[in-house]
Protein backbone atom coordinates (compact mmCIF):
# COMPACT_ATOMS: atom_id res chain seq x y z
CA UNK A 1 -28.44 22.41 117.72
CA UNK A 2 -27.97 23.61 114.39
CA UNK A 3 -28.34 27.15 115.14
CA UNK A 4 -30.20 30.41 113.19
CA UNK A 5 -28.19 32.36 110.64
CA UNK A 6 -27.33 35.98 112.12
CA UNK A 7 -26.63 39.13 110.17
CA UNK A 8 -24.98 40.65 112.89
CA UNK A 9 -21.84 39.78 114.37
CA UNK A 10 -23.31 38.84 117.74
CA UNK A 11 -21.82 36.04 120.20
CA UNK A 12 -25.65 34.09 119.89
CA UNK A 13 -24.92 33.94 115.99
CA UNK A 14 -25.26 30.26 115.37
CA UNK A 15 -28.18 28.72 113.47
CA UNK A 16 -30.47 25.76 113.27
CA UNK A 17 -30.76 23.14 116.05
CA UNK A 18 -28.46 23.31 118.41
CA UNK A 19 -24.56 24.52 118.61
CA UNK A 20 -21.52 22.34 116.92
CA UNK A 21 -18.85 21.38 119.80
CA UNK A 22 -15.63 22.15 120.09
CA UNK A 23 -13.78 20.60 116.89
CA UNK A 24 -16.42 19.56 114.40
CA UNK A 25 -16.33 20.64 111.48
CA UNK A 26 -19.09 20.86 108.51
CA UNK A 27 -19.09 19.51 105.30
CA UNK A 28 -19.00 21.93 102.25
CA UNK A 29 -21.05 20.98 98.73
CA UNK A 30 -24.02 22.43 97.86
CA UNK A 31 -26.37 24.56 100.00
CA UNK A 32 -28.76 23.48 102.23
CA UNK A 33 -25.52 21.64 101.90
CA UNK A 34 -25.45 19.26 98.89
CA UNK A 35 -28.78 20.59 97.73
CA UNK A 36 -30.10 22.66 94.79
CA UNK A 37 -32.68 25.64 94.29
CA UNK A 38 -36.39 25.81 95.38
CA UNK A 39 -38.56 28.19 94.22
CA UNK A 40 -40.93 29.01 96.39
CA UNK A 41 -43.91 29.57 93.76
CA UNK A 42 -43.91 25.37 93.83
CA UNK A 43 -43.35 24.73 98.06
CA UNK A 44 -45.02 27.97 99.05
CA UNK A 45 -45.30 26.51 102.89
CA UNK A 46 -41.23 27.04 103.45
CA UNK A 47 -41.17 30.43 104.96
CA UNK A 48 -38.18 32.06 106.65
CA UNK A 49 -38.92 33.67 110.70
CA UNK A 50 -37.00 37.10 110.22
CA UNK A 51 -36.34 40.27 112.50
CA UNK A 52 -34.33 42.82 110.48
CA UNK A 53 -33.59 44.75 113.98
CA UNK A 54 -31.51 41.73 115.00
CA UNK A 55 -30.45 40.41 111.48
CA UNK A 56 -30.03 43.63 109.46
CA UNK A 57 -31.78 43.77 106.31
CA UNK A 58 -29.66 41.81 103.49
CA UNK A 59 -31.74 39.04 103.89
CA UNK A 60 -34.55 39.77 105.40
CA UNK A 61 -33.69 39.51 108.73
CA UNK A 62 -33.95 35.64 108.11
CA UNK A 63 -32.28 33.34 111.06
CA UNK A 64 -34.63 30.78 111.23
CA UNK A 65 -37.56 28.80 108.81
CA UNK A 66 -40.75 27.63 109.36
CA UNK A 67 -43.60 25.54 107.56
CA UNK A 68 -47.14 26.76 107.34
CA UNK A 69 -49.65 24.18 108.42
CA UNK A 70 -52.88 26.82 108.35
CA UNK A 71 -54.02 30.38 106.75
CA UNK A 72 -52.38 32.00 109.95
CA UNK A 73 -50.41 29.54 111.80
CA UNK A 74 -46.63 28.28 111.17
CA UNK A 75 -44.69 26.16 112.89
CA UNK A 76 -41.28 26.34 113.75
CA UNK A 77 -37.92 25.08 115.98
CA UNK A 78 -38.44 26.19 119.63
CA UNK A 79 -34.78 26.83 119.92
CA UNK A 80 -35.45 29.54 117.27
CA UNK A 81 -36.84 31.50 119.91
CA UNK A 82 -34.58 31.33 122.73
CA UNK A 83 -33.05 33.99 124.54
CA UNK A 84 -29.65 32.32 123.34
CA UNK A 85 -30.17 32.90 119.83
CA UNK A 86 -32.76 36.19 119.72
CA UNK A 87 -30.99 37.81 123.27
CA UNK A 88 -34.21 38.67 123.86
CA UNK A 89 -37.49 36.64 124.80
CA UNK A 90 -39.99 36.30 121.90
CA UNK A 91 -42.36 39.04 123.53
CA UNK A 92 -39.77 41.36 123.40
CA UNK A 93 -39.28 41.44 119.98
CA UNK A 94 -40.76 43.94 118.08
CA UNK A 95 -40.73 43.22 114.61
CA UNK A 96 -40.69 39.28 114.23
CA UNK A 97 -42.13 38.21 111.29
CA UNK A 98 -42.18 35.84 108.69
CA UNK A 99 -41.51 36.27 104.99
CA UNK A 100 -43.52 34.06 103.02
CA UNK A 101 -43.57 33.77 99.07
CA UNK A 102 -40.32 35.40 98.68
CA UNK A 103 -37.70 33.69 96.06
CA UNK A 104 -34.76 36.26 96.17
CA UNK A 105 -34.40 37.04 100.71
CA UNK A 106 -32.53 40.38 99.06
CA UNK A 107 -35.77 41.18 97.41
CA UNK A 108 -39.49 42.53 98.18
CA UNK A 109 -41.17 40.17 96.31
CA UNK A 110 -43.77 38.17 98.44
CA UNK A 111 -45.04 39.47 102.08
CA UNK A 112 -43.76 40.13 105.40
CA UNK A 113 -46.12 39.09 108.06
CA UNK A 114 -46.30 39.73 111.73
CA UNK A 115 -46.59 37.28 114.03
CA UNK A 116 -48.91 38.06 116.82
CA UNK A 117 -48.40 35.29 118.89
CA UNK A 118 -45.53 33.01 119.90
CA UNK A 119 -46.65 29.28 122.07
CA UNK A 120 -43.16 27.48 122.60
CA UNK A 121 -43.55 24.02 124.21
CA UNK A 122 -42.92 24.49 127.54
CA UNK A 123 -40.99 21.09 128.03
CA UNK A 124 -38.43 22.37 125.43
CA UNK A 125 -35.20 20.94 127.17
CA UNK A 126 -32.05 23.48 125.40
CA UNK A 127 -29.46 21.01 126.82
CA UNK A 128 -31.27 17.44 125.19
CA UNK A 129 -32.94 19.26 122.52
CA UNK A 130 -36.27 17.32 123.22
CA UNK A 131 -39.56 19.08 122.95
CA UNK A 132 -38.13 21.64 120.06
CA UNK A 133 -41.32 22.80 118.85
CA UNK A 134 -43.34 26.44 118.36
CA UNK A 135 -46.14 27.66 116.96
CA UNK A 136 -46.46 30.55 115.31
CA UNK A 137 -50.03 32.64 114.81
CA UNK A 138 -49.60 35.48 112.24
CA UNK A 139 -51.52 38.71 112.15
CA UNK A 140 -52.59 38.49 109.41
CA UNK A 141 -53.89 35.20 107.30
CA UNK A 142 -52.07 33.57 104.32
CA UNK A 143 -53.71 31.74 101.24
CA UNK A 144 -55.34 28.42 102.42
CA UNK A 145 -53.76 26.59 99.82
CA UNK A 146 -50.00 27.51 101.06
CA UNK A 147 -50.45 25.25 103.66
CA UNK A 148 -48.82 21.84 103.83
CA UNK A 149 -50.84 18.81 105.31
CA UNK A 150 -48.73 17.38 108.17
CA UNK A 151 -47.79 13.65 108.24
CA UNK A 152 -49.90 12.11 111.35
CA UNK A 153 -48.85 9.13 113.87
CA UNK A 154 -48.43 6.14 112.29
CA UNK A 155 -48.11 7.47 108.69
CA UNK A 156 -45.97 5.11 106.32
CA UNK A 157 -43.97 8.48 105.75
CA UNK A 158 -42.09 7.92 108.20
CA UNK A 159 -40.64 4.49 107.16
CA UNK A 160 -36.83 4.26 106.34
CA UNK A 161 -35.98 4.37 103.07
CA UNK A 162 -38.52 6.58 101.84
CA UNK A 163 -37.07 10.04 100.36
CA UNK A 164 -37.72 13.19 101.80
CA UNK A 165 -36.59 16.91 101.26
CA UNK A 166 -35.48 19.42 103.64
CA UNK A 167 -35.89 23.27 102.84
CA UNK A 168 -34.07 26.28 103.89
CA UNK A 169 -31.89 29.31 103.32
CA UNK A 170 -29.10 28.51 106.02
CA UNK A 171 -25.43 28.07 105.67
CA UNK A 172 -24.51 26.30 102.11
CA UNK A 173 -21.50 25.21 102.82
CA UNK A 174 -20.69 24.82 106.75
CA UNK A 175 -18.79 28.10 106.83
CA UNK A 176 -21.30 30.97 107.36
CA UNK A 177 -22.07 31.19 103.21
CA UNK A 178 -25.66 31.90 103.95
CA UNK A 179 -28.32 31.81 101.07
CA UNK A 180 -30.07 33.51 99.80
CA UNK A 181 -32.76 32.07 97.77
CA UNK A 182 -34.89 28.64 99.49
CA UNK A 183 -32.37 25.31 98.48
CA UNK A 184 -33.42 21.71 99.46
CA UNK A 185 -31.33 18.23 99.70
CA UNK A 186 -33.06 15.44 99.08
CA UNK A 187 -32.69 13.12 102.17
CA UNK A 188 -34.00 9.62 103.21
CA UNK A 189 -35.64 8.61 106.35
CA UNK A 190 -33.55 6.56 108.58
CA UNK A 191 -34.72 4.04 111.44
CA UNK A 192 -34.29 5.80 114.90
CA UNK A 193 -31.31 3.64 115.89
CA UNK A 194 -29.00 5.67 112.97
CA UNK A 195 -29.61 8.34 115.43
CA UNK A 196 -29.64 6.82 118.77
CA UNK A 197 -26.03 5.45 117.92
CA UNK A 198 -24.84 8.41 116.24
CA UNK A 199 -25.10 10.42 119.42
CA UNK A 200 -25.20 8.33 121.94
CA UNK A 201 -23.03 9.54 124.24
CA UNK A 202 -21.73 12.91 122.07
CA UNK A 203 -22.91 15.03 124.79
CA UNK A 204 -24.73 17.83 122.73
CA UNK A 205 -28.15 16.00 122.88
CA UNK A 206 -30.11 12.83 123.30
CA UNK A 207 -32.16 11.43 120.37
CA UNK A 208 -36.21 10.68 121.47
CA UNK A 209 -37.74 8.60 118.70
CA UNK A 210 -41.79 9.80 120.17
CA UNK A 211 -40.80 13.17 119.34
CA UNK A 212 -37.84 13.32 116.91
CA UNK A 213 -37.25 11.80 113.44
CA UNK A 214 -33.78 11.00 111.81
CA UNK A 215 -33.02 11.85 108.28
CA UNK A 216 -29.77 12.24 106.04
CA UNK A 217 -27.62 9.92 103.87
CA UNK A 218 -25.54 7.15 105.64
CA UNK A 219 -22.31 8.43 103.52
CA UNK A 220 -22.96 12.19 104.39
CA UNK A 221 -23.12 15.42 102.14
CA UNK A 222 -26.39 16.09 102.25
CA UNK A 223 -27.92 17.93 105.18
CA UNK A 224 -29.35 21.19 107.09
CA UNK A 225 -26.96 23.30 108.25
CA UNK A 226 -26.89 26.36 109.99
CA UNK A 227 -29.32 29.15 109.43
CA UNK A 228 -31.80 26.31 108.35
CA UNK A 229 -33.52 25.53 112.09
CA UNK A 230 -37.35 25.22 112.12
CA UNK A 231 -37.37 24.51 108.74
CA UNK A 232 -39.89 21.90 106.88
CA UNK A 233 -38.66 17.92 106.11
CA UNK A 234 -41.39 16.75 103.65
CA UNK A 235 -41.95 13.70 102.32
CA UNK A 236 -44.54 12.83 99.76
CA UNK A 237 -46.21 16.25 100.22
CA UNK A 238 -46.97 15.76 103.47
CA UNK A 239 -44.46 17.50 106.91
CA UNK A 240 -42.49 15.09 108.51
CA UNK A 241 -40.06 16.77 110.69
CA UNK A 242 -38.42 20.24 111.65
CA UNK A 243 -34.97 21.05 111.41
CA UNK A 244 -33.62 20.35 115.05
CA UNK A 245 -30.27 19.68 115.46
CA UNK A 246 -27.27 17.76 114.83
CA UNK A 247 -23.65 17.68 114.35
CA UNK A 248 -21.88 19.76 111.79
CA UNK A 249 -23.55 19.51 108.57
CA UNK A 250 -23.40 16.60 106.14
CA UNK A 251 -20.71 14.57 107.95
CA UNK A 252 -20.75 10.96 107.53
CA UNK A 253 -22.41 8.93 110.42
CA UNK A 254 -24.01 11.86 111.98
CA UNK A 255 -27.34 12.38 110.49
CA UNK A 256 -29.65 15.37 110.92
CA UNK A 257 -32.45 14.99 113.74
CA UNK A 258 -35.88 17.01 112.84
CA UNK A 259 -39.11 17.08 115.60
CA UNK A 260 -40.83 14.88 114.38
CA UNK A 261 -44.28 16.28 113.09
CA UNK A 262 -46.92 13.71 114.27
CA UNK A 263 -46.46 15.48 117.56
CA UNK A 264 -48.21 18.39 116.06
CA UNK A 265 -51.57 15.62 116.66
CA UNK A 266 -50.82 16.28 120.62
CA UNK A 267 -51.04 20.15 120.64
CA UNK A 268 -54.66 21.03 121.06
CA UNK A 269 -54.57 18.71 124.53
CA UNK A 270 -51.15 20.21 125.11
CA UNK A 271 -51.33 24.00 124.46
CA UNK A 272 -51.61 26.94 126.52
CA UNK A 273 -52.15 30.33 125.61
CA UNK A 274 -49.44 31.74 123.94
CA UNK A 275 -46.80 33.03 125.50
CA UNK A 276 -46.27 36.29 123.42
């Protein structure tokens, strides 16, 4: 998976989707590797999950990111919220929150909001990746407008060719160079069989076209990377995907694989009460 950035020098460190094996390595250029600087005042819905008792406090506490969909409710990698990568369950947590409107993660500009409740889809598979979704409901409401719509089933979005932008504050260069203000590559989407044969066989997960989405450049350098899990793929304004996993970050032939948002249409049949 690409796995969640981590302040602290703890053996779960690893960020976004899912960890690298043995003897990949990730492609340096850029940030959000081979991307460029976002503010946030123009794509208010990329917010960064934080916990400054787990993270420390230069940035945050950011490990993860998240898209807001609604006033109180973001959603999020379910790998994010593993025991692997927080040590701890989600309930256990104290202070998870997520930092919203914030340009500078060293700063104090924006707001830090609690999340009261954690729903993490309970077919999440760690070892295929599939089902790497959360939900996130905050304790306190955001401004309606922040709020990105989300790209349904069946929604030309999701063609190949058509660009798309992924958002986050992970590693910028594939060795632990972390950011610190929001960066996005621009992307395109690619047909599901870039993916299928990409990892077919790798070992560190299975690509599931119903519920993933495969995005990145066929030559490489541009990609999430660690740090940047559970963060937003947009394309044409709308959420297609969130950061999932992959393998290392911009390499050539190994594109990035996002959950693929339509599957957000499924929750309300599909949700239980949340779990935190």
């Amino acid at each position: 998976m690409r796995h969640p950035s981590r302040a602290l020098p703890i053996a779960l460190l690893l960020l976004l989707t899912a960890a690298l094996p043995p003897g990949t390595s990730a492609a340096a250029g850029g940030t959000v590797v081979g991307g460029h600087p976002a503010p946030v005042s123009a794509h208010p819905w990329a917010v960064a999950l934080a916990s400054r008792e787990l993270f420390g406090d230069e940035r945050s506490g950011q490990f993860c990111g998240g898209a807001v969909v609604g006033s109180d409710t973001v959603v999020t990698a379910a790998h994010c919220l593993s025991r692997p990568v927080l040590g701890v369950e989600p309930a256990e947590l104290r202070d998870l929150a997520v930092v919203a409107g914030r340009d500078d993660l060293r700063g104090r500009t924006g707001r830090e909001v609690p999340v009261r409740a954690v729903w993490k889809d309970p077919d999440h598979d760690e070892r295929t990746h599939a089902e790497d979704l959360a939900v996130l409901t905050l304790a306190e409401p955001l401004p309606d407008h922040w709020a990105i719509p989300v790209a349904g089933p069946g929604d030309a979005v999701y063609t190949p060719g058509v660009a798309a932008r992924v958002f986050g504050w992970g590693d910028t260069s594939g060795d632990g160079s972390y950011a610190t203000e929001l960066r996005s590559a621009r992307v395109r989407m690619l047909p599901d069989a870039a993916c299928t044969r990409a990892y077919e066989g790798a070992g560190n997960g299975r690509y599931d076209s119903p519920s993933m989405v495969c995005a990145g450049l066929p030559d490489g350098g541009r990609d999430a990377c660690q740090g940047d899990s559970g963060g937003p793929l947009v394309a044409a304004g709308r959420l297609v995907g969130l950061v999932s996993w992959g393998t290392g970050c911009g390499q050539p032939g190994r594109p990035g694989v996002y959950t693929r948002a339509a599957v957000l249409a499924q929750l309300p049949a599909r949700q239980q009460a949340p779990e935190r």
